[in-house]
PDB file of N, CA and C in Angstrom:
ATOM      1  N   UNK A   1       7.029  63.400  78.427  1.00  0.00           N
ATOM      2  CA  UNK A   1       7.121  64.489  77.463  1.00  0.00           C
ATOM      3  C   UNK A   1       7.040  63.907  76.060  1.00  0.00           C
ATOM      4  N   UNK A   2       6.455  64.783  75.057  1.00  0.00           N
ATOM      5  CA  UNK A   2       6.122  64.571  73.328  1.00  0.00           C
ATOM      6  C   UNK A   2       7.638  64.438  73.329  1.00  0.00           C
ATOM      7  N   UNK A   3       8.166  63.245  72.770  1.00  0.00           N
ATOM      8  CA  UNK A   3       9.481  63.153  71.981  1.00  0.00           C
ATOM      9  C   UNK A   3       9.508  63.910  70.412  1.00  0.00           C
ATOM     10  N   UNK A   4       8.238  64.197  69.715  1.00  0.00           N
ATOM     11  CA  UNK A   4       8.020  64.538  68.703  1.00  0.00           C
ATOM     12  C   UNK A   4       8.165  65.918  68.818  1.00  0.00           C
ATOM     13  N   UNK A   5       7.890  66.825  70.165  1.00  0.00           N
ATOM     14  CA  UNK A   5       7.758  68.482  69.880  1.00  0.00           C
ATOM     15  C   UNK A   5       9.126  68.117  70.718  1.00  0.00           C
ATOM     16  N   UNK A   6       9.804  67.868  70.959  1.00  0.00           N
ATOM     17  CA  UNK A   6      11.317  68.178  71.435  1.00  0.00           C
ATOM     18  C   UNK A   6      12.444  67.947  70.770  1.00  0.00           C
ATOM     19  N   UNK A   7      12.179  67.108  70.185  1.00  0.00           N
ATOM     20  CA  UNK A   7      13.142  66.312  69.292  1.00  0.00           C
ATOM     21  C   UNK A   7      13.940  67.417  68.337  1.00  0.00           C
ATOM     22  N   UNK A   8      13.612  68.270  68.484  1.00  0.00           N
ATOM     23  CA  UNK A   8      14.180  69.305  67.582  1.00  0.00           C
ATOM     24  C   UNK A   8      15.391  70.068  68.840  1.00  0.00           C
ATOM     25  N   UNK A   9      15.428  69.927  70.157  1.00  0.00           N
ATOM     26  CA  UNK A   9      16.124  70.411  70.583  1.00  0.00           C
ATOM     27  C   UNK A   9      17.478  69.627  71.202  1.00  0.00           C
ATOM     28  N   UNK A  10      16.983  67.817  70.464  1.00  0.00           N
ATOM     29  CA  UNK A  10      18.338  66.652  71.160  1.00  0.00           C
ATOM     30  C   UNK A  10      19.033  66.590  70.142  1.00  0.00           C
ATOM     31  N   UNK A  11      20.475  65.770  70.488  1.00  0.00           N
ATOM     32  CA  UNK A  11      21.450  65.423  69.654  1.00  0.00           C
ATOM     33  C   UNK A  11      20.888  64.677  68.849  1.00  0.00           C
ATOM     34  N   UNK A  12      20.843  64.744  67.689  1.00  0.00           N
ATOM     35  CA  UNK A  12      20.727  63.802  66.654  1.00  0.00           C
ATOM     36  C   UNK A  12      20.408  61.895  67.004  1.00  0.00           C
ATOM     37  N   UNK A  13      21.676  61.983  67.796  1.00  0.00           N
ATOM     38  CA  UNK A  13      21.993  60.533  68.030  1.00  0.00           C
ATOM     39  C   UNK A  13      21.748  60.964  70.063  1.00  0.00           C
ATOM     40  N   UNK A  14      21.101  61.082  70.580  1.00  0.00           N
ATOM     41  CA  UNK A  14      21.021  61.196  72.441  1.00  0.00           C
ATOM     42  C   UNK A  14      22.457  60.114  73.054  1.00  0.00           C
ATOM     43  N   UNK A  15      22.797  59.503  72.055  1.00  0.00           N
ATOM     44  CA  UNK A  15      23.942  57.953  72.761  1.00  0.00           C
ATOM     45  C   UNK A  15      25.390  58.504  72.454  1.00  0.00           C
ATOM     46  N   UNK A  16      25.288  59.570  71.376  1.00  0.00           N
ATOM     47  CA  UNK A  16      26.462  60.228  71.034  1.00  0.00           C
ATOM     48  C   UNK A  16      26.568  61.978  71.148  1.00  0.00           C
ATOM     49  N   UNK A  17      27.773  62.341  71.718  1.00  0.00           N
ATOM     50  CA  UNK A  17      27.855  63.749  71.879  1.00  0.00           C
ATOM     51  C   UNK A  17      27.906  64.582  70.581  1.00  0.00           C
ATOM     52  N   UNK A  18      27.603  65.876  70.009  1.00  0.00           N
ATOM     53  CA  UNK A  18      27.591  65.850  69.233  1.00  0.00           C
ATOM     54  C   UNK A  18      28.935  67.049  69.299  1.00  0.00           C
ATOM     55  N   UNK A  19      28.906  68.335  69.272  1.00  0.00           N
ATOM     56  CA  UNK A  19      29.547  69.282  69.043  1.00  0.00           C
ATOM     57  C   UNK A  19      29.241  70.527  69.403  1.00  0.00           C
ATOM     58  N   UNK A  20      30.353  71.272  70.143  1.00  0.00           N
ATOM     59  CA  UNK A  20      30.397  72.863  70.755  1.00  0.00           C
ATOM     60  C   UNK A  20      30.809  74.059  70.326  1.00  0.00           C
ATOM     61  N   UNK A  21      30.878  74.898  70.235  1.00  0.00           N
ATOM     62  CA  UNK A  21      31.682  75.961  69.911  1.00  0.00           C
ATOM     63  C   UNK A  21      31.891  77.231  71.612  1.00  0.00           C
ATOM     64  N   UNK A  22      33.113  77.644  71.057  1.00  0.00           N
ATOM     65  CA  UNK A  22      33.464  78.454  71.934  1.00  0.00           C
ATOM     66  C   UNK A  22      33.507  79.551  71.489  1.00  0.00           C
ATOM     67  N   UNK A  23      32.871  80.803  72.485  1.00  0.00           N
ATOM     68  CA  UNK A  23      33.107  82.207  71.912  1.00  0.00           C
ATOM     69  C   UNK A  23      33.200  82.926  72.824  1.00  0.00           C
ATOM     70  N   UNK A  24      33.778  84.121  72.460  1.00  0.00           N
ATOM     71  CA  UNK A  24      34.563  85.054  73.306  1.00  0.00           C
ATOM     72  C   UNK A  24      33.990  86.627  72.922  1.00  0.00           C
ATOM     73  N   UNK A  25      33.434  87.834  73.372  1.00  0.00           N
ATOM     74  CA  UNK A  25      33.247  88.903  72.719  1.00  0.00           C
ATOM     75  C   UNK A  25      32.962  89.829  73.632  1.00  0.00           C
ATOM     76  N   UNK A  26      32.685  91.285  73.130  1.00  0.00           N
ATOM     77  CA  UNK A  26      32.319  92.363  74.108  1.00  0.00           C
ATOM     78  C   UNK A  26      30.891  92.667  73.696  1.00  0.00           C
ATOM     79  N   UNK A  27      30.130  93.423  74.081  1.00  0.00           N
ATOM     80  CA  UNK A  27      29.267  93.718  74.087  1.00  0.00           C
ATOM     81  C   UNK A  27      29.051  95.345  73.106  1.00  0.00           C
ATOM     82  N   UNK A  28      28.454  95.751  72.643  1.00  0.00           N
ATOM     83  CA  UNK A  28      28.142  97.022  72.246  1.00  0.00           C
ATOM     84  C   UNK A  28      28.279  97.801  73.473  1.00  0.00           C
ATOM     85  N   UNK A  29      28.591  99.252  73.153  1.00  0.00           N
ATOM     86  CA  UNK A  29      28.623  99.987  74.409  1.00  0.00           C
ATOM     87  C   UNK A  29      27.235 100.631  74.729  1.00  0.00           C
ATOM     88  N   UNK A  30      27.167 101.198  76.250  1.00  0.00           N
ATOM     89  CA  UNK A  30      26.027 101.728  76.556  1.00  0.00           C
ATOM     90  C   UNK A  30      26.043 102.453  77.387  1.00  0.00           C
ATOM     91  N   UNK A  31      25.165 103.315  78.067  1.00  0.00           N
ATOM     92  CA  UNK A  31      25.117 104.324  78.620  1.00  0.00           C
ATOM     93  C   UNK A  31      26.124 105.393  78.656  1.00  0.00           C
ATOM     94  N   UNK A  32      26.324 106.817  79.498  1.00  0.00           N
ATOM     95  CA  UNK A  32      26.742 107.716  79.149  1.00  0.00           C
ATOM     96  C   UNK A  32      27.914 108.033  80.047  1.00  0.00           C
ATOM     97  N   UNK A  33      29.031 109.209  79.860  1.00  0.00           N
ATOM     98  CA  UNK A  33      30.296 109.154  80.702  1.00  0.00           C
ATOM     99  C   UNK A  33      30.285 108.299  81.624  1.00  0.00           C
ATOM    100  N   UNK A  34      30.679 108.266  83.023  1.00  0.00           N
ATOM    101  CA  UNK A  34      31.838 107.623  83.373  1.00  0.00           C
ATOM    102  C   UNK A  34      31.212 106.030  83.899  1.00  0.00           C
ATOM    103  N   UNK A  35      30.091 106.053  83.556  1.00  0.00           N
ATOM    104  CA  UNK A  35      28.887 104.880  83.195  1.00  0.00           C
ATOM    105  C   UNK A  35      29.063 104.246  82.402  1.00  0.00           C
ATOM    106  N   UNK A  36      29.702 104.355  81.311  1.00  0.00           N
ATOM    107  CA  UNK A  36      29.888 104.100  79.858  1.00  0.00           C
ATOM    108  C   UNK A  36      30.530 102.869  79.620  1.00  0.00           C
ATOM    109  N   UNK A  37      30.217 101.382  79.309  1.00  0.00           N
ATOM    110  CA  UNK A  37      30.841 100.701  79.467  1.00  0.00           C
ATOM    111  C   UNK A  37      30.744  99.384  78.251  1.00  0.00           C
ATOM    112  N   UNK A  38      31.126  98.162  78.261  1.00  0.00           N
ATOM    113  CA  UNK A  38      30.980  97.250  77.767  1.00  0.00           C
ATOM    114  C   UNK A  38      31.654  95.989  78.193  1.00  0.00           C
ATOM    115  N   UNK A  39      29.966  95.159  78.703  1.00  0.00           N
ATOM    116  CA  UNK A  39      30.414  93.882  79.219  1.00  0.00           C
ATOM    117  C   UNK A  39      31.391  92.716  78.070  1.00  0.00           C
ATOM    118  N   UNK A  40      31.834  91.891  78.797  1.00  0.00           N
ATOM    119  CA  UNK A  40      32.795  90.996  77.900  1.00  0.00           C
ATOM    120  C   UNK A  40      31.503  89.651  78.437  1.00  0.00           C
ATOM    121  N   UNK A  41      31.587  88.765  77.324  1.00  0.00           N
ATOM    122  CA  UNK A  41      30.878  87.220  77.166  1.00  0.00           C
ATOM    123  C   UNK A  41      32.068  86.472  76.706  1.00  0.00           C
ATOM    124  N   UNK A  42      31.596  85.503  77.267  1.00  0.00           N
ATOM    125  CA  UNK A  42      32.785  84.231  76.795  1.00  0.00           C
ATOM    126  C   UNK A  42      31.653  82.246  77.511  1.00  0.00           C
ATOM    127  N   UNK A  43      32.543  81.651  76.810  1.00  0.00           N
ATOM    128  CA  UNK A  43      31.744  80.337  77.593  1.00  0.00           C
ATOM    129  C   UNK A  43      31.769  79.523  76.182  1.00  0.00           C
ATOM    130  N   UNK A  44      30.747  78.403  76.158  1.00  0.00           N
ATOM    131  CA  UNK A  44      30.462  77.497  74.951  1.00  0.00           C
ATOM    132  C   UNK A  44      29.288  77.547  74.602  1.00  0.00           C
ATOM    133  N   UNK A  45      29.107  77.084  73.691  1.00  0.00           N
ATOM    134  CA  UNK A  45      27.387  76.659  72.707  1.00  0.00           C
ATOM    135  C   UNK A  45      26.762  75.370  73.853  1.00  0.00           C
ATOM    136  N   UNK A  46      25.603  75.224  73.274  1.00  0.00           N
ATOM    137  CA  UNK A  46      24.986  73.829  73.392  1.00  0.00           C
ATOM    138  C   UNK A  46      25.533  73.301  72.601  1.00  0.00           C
ATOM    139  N   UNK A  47      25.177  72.064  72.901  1.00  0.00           N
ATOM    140  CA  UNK A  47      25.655  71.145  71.792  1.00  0.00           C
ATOM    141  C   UNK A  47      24.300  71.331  70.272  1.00  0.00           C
ATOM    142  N   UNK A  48      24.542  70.819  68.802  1.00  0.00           N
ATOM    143  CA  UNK A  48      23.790  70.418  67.914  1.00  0.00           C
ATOM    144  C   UNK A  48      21.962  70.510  68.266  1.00  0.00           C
ATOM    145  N   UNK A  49      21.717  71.579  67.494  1.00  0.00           N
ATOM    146  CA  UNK A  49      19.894  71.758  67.527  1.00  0.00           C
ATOM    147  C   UNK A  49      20.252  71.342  66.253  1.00  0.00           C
ATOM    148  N   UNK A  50      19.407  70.097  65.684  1.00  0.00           N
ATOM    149  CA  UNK A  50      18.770  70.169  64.039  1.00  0.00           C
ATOM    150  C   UNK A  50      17.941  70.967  63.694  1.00  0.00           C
ATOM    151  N   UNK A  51      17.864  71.500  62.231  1.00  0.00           N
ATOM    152  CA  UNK A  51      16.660  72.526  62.087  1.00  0.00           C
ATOM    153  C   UNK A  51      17.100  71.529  60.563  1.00  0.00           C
ATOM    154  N   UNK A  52      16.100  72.537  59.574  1.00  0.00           N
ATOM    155  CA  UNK A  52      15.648  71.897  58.651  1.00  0.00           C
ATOM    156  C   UNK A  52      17.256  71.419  57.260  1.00  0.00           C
ATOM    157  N   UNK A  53      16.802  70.484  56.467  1.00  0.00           N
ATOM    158  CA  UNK A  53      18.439  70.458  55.399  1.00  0.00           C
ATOM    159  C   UNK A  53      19.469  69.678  56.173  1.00  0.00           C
ATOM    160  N   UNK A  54      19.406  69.623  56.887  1.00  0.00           N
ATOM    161  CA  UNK A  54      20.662  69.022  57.449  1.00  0.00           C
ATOM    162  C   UNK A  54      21.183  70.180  57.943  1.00  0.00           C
ATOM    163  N   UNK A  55      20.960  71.210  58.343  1.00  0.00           N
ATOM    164  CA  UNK A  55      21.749  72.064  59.045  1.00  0.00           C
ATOM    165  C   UNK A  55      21.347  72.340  60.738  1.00  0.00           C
ATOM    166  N   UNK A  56      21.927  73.091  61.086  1.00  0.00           N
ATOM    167  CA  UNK A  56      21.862  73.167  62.876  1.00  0.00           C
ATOM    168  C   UNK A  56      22.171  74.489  63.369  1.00  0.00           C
ATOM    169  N   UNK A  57      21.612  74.791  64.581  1.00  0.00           N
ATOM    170  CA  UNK A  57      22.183  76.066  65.595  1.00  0.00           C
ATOM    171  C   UNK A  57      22.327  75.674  66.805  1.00  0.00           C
ATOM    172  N   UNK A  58      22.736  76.493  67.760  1.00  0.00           N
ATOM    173  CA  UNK A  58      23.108  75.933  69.096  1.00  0.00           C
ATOM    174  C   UNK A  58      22.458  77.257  69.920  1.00  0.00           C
ATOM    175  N   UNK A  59      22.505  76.614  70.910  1.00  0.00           N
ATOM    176  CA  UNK A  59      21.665  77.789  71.878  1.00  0.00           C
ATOM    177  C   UNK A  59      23.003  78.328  73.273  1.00  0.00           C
ATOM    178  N   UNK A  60      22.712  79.467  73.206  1.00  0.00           N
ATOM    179  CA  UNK A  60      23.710  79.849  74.757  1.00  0.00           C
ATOM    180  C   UNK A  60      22.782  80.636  75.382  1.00  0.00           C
ATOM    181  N   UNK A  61      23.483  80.455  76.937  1.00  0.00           N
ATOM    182  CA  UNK A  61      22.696  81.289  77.766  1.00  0.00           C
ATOM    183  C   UNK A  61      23.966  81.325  78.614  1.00  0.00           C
ATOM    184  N   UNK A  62      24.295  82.668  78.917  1.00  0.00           N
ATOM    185  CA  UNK A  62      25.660  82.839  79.668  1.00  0.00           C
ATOM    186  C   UNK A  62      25.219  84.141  80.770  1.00  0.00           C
ATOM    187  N   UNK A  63      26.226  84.504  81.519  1.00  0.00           N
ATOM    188  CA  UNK A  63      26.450  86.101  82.047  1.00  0.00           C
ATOM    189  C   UNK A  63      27.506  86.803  81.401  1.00  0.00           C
ATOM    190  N   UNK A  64      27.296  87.902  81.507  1.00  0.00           N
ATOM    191  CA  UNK A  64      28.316  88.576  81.079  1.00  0.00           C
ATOM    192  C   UNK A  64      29.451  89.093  82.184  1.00  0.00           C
ATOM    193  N   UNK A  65      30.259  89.691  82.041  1.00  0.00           N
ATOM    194  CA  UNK A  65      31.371  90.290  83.617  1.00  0.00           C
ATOM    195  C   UNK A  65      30.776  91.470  84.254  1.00  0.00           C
ATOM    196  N   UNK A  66      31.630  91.365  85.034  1.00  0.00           N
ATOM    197  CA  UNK A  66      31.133  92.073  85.995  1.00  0.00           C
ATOM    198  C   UNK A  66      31.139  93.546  85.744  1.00  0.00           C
ATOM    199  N   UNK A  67      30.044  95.049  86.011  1.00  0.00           N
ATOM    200  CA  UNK A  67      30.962  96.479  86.452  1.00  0.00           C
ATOM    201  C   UNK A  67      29.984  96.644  86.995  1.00  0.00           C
ATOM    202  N   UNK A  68      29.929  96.630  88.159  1.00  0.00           N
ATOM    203  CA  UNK A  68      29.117  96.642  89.250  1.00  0.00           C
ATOM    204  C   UNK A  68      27.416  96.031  88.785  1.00  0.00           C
ATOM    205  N   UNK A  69      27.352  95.696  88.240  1.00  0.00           N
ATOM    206  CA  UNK A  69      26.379  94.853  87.644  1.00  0.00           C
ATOM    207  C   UNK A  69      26.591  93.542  86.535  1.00  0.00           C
ATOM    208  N   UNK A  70      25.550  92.826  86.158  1.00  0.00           N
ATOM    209  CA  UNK A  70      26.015  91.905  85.226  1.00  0.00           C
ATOM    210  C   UNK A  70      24.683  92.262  84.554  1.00  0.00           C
ATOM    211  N   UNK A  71      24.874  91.341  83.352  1.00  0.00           N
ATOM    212  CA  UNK A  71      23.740  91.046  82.399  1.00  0.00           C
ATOM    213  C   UNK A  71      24.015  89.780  82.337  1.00  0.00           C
ATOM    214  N   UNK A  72      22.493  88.926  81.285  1.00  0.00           N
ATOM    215  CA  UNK A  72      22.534  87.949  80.832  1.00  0.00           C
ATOM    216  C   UNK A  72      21.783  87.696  79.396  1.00  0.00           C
ATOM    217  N   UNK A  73      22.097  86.598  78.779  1.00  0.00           N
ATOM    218  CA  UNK A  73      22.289  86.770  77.485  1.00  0.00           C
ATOM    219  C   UNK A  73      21.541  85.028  77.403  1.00  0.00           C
ATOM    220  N   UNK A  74      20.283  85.197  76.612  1.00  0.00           N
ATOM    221  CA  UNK A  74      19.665  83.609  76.494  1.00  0.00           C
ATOM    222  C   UNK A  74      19.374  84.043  74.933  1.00  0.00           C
ATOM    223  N   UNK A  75      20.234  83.158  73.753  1.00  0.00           N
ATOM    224  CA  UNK A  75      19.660  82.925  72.313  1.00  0.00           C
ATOM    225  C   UNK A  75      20.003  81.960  71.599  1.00  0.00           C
ATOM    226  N   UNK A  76      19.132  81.841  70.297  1.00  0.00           N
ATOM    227  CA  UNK A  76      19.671  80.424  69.782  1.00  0.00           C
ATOM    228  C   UNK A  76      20.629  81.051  68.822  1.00  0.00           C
ATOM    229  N   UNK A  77      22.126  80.498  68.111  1.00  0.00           N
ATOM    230  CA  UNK A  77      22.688  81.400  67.078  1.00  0.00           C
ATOM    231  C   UNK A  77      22.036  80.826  65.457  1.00  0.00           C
ATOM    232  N   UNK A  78      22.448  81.275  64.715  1.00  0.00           N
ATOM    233  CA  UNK A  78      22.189  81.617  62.948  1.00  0.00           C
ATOM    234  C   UNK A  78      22.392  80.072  63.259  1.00  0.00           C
ATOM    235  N   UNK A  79      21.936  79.392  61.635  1.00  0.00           N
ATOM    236  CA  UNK A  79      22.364  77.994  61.416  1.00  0.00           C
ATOM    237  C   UNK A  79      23.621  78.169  60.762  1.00  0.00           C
ATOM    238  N   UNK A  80      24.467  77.111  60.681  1.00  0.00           N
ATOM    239  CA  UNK A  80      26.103  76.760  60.411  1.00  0.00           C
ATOM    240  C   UNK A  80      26.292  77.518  59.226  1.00  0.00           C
ATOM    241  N   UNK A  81      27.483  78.249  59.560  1.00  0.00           N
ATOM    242  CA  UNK A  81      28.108  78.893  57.678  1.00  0.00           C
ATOM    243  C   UNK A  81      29.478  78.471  57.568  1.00  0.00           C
ATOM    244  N   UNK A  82      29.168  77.970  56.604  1.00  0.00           N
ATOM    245  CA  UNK A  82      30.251  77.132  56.727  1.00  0.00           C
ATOM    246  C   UNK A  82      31.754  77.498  55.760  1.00  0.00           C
ATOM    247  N   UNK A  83      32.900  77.318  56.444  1.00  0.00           N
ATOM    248  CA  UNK A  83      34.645  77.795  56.123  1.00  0.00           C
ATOM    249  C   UNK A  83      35.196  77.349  55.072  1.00  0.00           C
ATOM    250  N   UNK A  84      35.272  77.816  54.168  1.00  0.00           N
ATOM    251  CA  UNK A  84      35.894  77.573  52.459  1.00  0.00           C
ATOM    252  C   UNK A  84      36.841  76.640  52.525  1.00  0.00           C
ATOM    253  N   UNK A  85      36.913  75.564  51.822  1.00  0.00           N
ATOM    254  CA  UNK A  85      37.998  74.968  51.604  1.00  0.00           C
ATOM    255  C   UNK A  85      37.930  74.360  52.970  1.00  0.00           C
ATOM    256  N   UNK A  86      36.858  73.414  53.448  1.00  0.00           N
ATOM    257  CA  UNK A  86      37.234  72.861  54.663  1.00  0.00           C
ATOM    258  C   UNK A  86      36.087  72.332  55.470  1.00  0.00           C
ATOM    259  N   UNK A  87      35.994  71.421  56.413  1.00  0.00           N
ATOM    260  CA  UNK A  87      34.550  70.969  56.870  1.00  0.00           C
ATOM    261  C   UNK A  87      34.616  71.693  58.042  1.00  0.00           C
ATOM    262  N   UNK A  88      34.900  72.746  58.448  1.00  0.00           N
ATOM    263  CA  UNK A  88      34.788  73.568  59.704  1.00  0.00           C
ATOM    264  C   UNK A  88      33.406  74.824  59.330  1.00  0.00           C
ATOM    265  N   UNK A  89      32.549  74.851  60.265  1.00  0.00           N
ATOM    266  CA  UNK A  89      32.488  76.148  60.464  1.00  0.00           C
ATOM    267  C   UNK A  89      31.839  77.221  61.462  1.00  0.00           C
ATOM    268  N   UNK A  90      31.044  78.326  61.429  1.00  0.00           N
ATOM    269  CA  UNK A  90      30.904  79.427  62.118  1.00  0.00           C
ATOM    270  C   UNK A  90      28.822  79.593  62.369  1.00  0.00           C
ATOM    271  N   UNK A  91      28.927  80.566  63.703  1.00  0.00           N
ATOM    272  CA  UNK A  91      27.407  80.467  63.244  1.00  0.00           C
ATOM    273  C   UNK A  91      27.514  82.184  63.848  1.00  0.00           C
ATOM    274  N   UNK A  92      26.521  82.575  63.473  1.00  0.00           N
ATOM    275  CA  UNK A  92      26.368  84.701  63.622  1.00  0.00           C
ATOM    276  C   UNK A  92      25.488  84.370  64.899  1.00  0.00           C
ATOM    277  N   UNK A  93      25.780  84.829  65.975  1.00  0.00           N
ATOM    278  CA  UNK A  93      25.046  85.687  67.397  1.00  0.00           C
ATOM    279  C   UNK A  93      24.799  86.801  67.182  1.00  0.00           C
ATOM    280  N   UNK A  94      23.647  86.951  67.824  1.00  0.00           N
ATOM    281  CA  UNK A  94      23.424  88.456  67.588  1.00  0.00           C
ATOM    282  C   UNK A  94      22.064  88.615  68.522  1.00  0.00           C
ATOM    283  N   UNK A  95      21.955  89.685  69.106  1.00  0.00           N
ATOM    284  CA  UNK A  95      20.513  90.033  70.202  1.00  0.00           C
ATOM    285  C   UNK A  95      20.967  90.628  70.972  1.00  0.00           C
ATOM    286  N   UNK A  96      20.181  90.933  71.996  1.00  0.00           N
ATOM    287  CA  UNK A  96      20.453  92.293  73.201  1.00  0.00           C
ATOM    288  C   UNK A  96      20.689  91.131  74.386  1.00  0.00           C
ATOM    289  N   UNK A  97      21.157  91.778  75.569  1.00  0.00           N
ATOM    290  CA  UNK A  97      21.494  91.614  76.797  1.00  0.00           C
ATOM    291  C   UNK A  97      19.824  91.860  77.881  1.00  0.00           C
ATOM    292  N   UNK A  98      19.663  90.950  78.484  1.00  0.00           N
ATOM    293  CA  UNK A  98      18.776  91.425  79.479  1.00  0.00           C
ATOM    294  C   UNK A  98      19.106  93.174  79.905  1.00  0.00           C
ATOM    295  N   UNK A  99      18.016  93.528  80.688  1.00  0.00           N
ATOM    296  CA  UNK A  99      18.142  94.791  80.804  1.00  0.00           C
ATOM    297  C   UNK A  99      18.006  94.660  82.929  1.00  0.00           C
ATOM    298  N   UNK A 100      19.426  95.430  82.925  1.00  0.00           N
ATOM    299  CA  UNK A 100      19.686  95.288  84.196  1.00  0.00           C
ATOM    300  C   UNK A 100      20.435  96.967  84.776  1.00  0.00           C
ATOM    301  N   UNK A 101      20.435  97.245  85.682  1.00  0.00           N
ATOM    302  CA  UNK A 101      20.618  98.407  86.117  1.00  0.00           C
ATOM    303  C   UNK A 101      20.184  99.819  85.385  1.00  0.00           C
ATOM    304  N   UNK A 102      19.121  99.509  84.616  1.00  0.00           N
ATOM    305  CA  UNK A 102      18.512 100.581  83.863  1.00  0.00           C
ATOM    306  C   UNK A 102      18.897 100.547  82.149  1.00  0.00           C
ATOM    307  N   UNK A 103      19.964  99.439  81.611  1.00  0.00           N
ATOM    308  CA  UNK A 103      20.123  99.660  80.451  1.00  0.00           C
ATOM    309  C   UNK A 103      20.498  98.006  79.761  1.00  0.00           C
ATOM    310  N   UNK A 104      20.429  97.956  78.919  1.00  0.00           N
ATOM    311  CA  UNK A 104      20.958  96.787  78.172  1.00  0.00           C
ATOM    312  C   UNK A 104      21.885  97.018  77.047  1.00  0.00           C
ATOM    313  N   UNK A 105      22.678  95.995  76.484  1.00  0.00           N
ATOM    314  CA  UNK A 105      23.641  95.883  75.575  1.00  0.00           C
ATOM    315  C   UNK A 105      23.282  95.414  73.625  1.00  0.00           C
ATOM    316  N   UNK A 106      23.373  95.682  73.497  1.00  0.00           N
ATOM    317  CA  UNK A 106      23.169  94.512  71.942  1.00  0.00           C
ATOM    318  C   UNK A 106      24.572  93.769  71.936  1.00  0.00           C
ATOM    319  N   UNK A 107      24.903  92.935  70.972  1.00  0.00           N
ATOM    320  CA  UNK A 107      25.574  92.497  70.919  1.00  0.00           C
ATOM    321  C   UNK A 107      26.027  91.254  68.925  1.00  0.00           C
ATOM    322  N   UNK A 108      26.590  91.327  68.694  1.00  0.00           N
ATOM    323  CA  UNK A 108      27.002  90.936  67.285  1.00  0.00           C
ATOM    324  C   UNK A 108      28.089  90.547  67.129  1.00  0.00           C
ATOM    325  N   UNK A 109      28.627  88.677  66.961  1.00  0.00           N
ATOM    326  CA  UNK A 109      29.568  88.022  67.085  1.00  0.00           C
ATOM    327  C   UNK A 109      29.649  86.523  66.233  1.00  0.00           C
ATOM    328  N   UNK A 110      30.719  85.950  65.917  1.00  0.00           N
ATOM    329  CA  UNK A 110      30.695  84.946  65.511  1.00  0.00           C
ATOM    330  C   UNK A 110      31.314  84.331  66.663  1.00  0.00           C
ATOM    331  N   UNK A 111      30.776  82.761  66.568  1.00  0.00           N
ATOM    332  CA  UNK A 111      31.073  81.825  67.736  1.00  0.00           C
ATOM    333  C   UNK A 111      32.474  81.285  66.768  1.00  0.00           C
ATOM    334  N   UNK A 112      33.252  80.841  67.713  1.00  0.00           N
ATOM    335  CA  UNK A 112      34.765  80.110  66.901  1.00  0.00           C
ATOM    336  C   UNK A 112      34.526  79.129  66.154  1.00  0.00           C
ATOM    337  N   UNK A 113      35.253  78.460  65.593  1.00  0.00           N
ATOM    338  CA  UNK A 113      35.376  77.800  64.793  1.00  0.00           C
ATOM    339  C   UNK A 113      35.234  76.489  65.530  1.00  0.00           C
ATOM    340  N   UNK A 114      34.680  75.585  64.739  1.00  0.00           N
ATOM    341  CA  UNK A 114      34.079  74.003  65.563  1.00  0.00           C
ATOM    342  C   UNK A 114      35.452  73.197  65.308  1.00  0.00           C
ATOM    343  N   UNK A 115      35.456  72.448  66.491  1.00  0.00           N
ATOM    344  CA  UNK A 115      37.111  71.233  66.966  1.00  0.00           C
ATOM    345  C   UNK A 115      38.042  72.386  65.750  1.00  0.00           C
ATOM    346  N   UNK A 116      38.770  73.395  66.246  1.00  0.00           N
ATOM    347  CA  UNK A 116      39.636  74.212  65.303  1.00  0.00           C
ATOM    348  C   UNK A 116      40.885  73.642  65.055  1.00  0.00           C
ATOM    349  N   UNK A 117      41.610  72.847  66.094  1.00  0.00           N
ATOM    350  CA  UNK A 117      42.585  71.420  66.030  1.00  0.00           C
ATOM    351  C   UNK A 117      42.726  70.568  65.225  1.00  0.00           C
ATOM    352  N   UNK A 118      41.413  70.114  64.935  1.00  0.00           N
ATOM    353  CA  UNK A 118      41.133  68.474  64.636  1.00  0.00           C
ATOM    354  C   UNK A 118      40.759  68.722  63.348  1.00  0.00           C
TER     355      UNK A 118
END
């Protein structure tokens, strides 16, 4: 494989791990009475995509829970925005849900805060 057309999707350093985020959210609601629902997402990022500046996004691809169906959810998020007063920060998700049992979700979230501990 071109190391040159991929290289945009490895760690910086391939010998060193780079960094995750964790996020947790519901889904927009959809369909009508007792149909009416909204899946929950949760899980981690990829690790570090470089994009241009020195900045980065991460990619997820998760399921969502269960109500008698699932969805799934493949996107890359916003690049880093970063937390006042501090080297932590956030990136914006946002896109629809595969479309499964006749309907799909949107969805609009921030991923947590990077090592929020440390």
């Amino acid at each position: 494989m071109d190391n040159n057309k991929t290289s945009r999707f490895q760690c910086p350093d391939p010998q060193t791990q780079s960094h995750v985020h964790e996020f947790e959210q519901s889904t927009k609601l959809a369909e009508e009475g007792d149909d009416r629902h909204n899946p929950r997402l949760a899980g981690v990022t990829s690790e570090v995509i470089p994009i241009e500046n020195g900045r980065h996004v991460h990619s997820i691809l998760s399921n969502t829970d269960f109500f008698n169906h699932h969805h799934e959810i493949g996107v890359t998020t916003g690049p880093d925005i970063p937390i006042p007063n501090s080297n932590k920060h956030v990136h914006l998700v946002n896109g629809v849900t595969t479309l499964d049992d006749g309907h799909f979700h949107e969805f609009l979230f921030t991923t947590q805060i990077n090592s929020p501990l440390v």
